[in-house]
Protein backbone atom coordinates (compact mmCIF):
# COMPACT_ATOMS: atom_id res chain seq x y z
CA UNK A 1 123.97 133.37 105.23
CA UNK A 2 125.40 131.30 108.28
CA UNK A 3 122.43 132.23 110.31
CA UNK A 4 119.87 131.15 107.21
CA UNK A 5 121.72 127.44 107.24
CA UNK A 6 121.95 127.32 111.01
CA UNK A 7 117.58 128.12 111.18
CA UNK A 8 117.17 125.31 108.29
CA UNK A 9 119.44 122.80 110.46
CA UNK A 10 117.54 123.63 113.84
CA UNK A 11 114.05 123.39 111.82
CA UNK A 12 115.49 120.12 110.35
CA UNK A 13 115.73 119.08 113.64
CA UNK A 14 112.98 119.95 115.72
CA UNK A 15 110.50 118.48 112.53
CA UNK A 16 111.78 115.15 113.36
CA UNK A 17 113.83 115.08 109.97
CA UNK A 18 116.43 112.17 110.37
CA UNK A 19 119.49 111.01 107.96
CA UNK A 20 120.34 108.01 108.78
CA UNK A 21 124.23 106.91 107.18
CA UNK A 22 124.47 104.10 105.67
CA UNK A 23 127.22 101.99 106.39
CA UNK A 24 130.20 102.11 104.00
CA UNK A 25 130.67 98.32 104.18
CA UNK A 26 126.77 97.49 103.52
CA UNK A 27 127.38 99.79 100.09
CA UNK A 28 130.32 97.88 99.44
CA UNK A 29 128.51 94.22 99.72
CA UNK A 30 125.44 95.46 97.94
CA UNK A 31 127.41 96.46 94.81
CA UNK A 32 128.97 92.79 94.69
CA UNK A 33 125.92 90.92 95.25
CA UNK A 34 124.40 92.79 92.76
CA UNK A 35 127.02 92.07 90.23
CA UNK A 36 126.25 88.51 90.82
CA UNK A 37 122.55 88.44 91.47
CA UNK A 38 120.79 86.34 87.50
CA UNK A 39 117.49 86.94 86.34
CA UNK A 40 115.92 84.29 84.14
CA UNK A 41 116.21 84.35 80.46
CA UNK A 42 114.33 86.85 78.57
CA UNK A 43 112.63 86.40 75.22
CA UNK A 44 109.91 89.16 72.94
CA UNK A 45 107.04 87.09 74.46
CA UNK A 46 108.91 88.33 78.03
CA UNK A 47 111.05 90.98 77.85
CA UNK A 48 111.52 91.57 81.47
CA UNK A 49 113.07 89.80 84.18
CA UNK A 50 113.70 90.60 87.94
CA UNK A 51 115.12 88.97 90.65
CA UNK A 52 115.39 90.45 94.26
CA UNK A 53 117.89 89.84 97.04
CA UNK A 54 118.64 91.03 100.48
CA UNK A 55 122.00 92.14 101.89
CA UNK A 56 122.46 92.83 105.49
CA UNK A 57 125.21 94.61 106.85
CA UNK A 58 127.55 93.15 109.52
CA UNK A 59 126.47 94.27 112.92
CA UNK A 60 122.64 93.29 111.38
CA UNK A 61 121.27 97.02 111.92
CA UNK A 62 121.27 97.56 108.39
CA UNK A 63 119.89 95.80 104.94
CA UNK A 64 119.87 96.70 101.17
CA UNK A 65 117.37 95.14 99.32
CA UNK A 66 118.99 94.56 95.66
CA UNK A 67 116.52 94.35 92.62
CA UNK A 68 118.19 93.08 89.25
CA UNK A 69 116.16 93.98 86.05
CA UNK A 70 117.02 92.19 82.84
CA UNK A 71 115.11 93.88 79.37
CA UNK A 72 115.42 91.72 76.29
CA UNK A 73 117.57 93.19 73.76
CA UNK A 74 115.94 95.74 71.82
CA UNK A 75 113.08 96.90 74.27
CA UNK A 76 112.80 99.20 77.01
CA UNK A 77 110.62 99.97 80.05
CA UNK A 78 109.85 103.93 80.85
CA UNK A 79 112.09 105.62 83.83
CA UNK A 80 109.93 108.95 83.15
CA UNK A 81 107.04 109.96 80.80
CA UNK A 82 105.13 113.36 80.96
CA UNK A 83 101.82 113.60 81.18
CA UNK A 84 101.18 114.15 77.70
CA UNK A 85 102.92 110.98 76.69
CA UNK A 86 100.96 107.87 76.76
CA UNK A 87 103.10 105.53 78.29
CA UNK A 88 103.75 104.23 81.58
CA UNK A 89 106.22 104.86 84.12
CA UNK A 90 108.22 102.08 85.70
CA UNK A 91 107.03 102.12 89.91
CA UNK A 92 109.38 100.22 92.19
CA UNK A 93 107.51 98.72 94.45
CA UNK A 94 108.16 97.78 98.43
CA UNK A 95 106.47 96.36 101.32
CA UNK A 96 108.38 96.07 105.14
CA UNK A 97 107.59 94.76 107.91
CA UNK A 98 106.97 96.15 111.00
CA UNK A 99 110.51 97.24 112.66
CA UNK A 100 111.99 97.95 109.19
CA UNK A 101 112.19 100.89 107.45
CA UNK A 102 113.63 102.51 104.24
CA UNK A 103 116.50 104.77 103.94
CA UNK A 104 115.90 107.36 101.81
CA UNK A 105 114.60 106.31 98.22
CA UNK A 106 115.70 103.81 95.63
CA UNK A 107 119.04 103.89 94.37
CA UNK A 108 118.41 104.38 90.33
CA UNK A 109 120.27 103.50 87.36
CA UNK A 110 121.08 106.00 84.98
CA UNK A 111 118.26 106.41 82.39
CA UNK A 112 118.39 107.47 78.65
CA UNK A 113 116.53 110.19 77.06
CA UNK A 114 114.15 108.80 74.62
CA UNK A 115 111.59 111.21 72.98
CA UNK A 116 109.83 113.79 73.98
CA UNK A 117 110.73 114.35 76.93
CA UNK A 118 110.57 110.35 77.66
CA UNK A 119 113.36 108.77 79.46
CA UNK A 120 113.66 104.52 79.42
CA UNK A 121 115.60 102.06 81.20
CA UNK A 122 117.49 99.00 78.77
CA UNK A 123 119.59 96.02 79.25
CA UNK A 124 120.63 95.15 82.89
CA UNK A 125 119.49 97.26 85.63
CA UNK A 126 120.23 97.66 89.46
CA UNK A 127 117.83 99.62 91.87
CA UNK A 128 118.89 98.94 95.52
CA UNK A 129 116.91 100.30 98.31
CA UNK A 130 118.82 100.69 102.15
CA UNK A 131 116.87 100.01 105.02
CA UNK A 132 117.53 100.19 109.10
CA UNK A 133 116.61 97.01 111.21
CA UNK A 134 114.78 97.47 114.49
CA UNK A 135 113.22 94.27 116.01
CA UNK A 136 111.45 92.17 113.59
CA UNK A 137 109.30 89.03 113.42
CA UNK A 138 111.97 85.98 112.25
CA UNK A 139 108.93 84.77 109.98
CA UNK A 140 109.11 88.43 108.48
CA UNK A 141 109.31 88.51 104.68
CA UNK A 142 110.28 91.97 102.51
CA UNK A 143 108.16 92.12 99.10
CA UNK A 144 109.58 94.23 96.91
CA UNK A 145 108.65 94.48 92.97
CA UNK A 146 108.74 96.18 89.73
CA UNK A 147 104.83 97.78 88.13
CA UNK A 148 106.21 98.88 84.44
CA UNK A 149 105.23 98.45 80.74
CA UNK A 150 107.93 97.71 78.32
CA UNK A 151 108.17 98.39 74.46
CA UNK A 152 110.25 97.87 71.34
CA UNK A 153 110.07 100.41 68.24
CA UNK A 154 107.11 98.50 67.15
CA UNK A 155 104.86 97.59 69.78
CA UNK A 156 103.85 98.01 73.05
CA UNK A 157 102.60 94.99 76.32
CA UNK A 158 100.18 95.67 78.40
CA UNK A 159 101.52 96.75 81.73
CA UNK A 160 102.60 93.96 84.43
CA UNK A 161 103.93 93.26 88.05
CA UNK A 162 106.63 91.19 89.04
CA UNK A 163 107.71 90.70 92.58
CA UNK A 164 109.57 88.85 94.62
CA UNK A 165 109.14 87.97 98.62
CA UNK A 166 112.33 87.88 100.28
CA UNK A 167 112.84 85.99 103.79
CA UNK A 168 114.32 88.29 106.47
């Protein structure tokens, strides 16, 4: 069994497979910011909200890009449907610059199981997405968004697109 762990480490290695750590104190900052990150007030016309910030760690080789997600009381926007469902799933959405790149995936909130096999986000939600810093264009901006359609027990919206452009 040691040996079997030992080939997937060296193959891990030699494919170019790399885990970057992210720093403890970056995690730490993120999780405050995002407590005090506002979206703008939602209503049933516009049951979503999101609002985007950037974090950077202290020695500036690391940044967390922190998307907050308000959905109206009573709604919901889908964190998984199966293919024989008809709704859509919730995409976040990112776009670096050259000399930046992502860590890994999103950070998730927990979502709820729904119905059949459905799962849906609700209420206040905080996807955070780690990135490393190389060298970087000072102009530079980070887009990052949310592609989702959101529902109440009675109706559906079409689907939308909010983003947000962040300054680097």
């Amino acid at each position: 069994m040691k040996n079997f762990i030992y080939i997937l480490f060296l193959l891990a290695q030699l494919s170019g497979a790399q885990t970057t750590k992210i720093v403890p104190t970056l995690k730490l900052k993120a999780e405050k910011v995002a407590t005090e990150l506002t979206t703008n007030e939602t209503n049933h016309m516009d049951p979503v909200s999101v609002n985007a910030t950037l974090v950077w760690s202290q020695n500036k080789t690391q940044i967390a890009v922190v998307m907050k997600v308000s959905v109206e009381d009573q709604w919901h926007i889908y964190a998984y449907v199966p293919k024989t469902q008809p709704y859509i799933t919730s995409e976040l959405q990112l776009e670096l610059p050259k000399g930046i790149s992502a860590i890994g995936e999103w950070e998730k909130p927990y979502s709820e199981p729904y119905d059949n096999g459905v799962y849906v986000y609700h209420d206040t939600l905080v996807f955070v997405q780690y990135c490393s810093v190389a060298d970087y264009e000072k102009a530079s901006k980070i887009n990052c968004g949310l592609y989702y359609q959101t529902c109440d027990k009675y109706k559906c919206f079409p689907p939308e697109t909010k983003t947000k452009s962040l300054k680097l």
